[in-house]
N, C-alpha and C. Protein backbone atom coordinates (compact mmCIF):
# COMPACT_ATOMS: atom_id res chain seq x y z
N UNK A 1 -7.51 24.88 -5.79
CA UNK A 1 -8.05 24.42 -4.51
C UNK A 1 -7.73 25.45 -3.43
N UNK A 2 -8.65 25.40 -2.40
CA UNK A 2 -8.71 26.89 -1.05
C UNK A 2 -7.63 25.68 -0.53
N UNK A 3 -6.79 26.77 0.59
CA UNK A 3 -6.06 25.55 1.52
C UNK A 3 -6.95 24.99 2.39
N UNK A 4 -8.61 25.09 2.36
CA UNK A 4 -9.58 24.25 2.89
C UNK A 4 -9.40 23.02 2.36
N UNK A 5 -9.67 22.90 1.38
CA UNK A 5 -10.50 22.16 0.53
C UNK A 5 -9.20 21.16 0.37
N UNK A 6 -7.69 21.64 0.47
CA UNK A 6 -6.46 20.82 0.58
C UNK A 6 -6.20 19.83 1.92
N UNK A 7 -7.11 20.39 2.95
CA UNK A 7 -6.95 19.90 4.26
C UNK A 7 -7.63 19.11 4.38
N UNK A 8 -9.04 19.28 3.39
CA UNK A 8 -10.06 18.18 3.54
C UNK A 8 -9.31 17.41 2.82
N UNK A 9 -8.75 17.05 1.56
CA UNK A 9 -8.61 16.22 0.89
C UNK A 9 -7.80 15.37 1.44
N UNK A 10 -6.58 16.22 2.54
CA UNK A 10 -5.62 15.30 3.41
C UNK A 10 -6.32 14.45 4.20
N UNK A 11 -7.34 15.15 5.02
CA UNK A 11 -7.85 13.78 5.67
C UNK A 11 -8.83 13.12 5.30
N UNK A 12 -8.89 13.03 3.99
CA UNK A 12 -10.31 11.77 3.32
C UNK A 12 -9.05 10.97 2.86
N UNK A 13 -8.08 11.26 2.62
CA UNK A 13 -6.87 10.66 1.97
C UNK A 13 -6.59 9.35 2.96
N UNK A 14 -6.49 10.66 4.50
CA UNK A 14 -5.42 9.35 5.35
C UNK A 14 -6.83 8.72 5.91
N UNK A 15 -7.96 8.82 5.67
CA UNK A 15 -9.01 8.31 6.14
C UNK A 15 -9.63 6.80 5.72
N UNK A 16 -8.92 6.53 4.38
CA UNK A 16 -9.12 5.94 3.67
C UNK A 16 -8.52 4.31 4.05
N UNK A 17 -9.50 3.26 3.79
CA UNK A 17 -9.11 2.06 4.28
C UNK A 17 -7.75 1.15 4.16
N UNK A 18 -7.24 0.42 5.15
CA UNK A 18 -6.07 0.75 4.40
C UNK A 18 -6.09 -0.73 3.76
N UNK A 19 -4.94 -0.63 2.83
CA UNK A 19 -5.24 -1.75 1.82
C UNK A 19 -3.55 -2.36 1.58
N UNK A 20 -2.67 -1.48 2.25
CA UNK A 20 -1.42 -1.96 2.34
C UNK A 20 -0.42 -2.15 3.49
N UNK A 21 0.77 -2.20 3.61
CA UNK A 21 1.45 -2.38 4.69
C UNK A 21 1.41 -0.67 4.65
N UNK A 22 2.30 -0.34 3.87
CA UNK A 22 2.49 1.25 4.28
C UNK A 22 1.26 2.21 4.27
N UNK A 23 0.16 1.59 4.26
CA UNK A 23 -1.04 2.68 4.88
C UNK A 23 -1.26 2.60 6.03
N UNK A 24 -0.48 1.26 6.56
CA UNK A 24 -0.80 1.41 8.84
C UNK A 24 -0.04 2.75 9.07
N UNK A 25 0.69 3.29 8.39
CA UNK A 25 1.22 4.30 8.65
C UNK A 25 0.64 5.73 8.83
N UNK A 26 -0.80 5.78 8.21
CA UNK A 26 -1.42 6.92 7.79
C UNK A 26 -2.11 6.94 9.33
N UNK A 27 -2.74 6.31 10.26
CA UNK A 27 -2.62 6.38 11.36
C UNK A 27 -1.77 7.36 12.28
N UNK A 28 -0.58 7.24 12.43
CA UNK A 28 0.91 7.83 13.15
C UNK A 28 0.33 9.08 12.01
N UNK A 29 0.45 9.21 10.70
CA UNK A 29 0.47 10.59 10.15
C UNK A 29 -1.01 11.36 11.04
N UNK A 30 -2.47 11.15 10.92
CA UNK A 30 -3.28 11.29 11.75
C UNK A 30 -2.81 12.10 12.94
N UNK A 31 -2.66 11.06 13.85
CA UNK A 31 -2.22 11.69 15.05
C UNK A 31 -1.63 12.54 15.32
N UNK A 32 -0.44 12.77 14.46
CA UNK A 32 0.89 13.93 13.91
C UNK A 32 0.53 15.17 13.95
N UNK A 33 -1.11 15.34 13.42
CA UNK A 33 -2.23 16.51 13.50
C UNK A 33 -2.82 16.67 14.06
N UNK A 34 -2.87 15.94 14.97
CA UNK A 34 -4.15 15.45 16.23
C UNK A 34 -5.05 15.72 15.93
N UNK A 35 -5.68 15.22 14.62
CA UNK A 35 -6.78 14.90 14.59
C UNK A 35 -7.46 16.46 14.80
N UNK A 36 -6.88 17.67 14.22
CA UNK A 36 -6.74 19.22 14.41
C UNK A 36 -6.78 19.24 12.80
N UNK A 37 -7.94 19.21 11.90
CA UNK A 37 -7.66 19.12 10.29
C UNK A 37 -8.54 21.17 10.31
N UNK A 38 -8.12 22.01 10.77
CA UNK A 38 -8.63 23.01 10.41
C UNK A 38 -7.65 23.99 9.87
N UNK A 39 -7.69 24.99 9.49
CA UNK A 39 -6.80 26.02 8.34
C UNK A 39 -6.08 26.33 9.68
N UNK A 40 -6.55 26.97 10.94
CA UNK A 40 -5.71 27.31 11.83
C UNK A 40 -4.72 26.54 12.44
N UNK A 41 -4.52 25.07 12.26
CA UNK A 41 -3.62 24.37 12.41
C UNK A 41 -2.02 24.71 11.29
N UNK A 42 -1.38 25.39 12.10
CA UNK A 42 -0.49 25.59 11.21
C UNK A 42 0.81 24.31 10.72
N UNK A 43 0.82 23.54 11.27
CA UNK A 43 1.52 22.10 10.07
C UNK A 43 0.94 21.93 9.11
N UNK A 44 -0.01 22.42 8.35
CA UNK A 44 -0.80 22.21 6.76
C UNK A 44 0.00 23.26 6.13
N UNK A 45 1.09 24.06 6.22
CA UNK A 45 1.60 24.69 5.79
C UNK A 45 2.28 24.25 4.47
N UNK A 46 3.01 22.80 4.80
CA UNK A 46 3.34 22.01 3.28
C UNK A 46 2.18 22.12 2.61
N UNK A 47 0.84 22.22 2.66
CA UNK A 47 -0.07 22.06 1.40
C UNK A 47 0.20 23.52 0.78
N UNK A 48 0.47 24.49 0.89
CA UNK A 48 0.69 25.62 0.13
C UNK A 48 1.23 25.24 -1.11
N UNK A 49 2.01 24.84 -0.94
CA UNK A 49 2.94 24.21 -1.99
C UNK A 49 2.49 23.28 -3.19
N UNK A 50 1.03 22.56 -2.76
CA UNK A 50 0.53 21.47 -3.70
C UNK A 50 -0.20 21.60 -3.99
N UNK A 51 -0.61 21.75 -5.27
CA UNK A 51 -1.70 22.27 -5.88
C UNK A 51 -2.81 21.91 -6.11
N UNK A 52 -2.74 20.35 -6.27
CA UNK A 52 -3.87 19.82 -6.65
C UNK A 52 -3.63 18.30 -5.99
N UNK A 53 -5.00 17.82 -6.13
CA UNK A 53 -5.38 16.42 -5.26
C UNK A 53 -4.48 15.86 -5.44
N UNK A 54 -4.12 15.05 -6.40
CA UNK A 54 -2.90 14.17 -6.62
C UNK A 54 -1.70 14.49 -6.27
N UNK A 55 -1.42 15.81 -6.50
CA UNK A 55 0.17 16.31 -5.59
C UNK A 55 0.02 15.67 -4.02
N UNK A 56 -1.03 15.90 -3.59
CA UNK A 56 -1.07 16.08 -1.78
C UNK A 56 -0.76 14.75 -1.49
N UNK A 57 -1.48 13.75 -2.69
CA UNK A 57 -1.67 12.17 -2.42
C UNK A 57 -0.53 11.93 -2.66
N UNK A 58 0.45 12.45 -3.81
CA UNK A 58 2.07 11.81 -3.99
C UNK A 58 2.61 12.34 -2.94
N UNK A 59 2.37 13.30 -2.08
CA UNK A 59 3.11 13.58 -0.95
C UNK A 59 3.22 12.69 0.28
N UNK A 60 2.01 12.56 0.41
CA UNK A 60 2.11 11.58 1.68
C UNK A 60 2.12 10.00 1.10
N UNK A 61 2.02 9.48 -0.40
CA UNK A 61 2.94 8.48 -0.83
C UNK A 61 4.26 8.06 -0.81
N UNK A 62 4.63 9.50 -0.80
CA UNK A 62 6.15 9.49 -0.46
C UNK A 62 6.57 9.14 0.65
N UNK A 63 6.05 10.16 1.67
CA UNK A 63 6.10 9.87 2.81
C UNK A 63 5.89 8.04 3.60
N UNK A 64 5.04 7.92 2.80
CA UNK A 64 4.37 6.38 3.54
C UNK A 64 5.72 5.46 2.90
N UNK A 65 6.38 5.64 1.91
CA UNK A 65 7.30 4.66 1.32
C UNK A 65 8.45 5.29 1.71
N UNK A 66 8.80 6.45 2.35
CA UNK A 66 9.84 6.24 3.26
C UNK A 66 9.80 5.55 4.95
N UNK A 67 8.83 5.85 5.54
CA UNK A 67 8.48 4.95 6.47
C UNK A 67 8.77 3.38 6.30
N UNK A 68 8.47 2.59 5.24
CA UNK A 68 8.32 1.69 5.14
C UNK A 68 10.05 1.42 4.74
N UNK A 69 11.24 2.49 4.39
CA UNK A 69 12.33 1.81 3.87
C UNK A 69 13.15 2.49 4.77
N UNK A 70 12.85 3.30 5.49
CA UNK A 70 13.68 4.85 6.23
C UNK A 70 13.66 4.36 8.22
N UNK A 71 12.22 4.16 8.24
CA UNK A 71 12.04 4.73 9.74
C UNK A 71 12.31 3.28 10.72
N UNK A 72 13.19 4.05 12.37
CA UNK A 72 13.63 3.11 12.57
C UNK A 72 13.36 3.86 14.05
N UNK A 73 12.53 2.91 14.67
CA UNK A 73 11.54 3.29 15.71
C UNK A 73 12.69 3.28 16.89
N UNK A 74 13.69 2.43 16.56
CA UNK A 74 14.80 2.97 18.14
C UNK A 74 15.43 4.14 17.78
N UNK A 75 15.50 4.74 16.91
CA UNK A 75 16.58 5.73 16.84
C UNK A 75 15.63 7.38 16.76
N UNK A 76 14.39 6.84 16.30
CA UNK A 76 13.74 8.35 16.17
C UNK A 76 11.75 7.65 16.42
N UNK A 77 11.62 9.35 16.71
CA UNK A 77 10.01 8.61 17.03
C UNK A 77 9.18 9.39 15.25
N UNK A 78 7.74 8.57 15.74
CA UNK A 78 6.89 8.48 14.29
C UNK A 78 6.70 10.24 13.85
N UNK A 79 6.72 11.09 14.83
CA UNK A 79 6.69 12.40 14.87
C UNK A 79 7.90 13.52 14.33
N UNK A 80 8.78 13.12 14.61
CA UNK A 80 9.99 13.90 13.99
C UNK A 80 10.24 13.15 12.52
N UNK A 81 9.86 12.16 12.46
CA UNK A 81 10.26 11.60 11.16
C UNK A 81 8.85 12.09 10.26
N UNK A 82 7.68 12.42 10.48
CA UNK A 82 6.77 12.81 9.83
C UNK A 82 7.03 14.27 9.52
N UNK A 83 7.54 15.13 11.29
CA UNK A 83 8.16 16.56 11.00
C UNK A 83 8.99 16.97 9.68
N UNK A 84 10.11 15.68 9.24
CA UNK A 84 11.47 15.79 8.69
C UNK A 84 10.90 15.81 7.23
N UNK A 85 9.87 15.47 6.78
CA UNK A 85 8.90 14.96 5.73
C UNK A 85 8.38 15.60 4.97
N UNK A 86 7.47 16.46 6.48
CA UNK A 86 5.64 17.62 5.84
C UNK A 86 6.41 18.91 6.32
N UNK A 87 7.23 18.87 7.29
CA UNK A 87 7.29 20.34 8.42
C UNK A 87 8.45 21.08 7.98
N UNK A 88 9.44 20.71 7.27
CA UNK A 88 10.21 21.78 6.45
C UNK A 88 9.78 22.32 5.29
C-alpha cells in the first residue's frame, strides 16, 4: 500500500458507522486530524509502520479499547491521549 492509499483506508475506517460504544470514539480520533486526511499531514507518520489494511484497523482497535478502559477525561484531554497512542 502507497502511504496514500493507508490514509484513505484510515479514514473510510473511522468513517464507518458506528456500531459500538468504543466507535463514539472514532469521532475525537477524526478531529485529532482535523479532518486534514492528506500525505502532507504529518501525524500519518504511524502508518509507515503498517502495512496492510488490517494492521491500520488493529491499530486504531487498539486504540479505541484503550479509550474505553484507559481514558479519563479529568486528568488528560482526547488529544494527548490519541498523541500517546498514533504520535510516538
Amino acid at each position: 500500500m502507497t502511504h496514500l492509499q493507508k490514509i484513505q483506508h484510515l479514514e473510510n475506517y473511522l468513517n464507518q458507522s458506528n456500531e459500538s460504544y468504543s466507535d463514539t470514539f472514532k469521532e475525537d480520533i477524526l478531529l485529532y486530524f482535523n479532518q486534514d486526511f492528506t500525505e502532507e499531514n504529518s501525524q500519518f507518520e504511524f502508518l509507515k509502520e503498517l502495512g496492510s489494511p488490517e494492521a491500520i484497523e488493529q491499530k486504531i482497535e487498539f486504540l479505541l479499547s484503550q479509550f474505553v478502559l484507559k481514558f479519563d477525561a479529568e486528568q488528560e484531554s482526547e488529544n494527548d491521549f490519541i498523541y500517546y497512542y498514533l504520535g510516538q
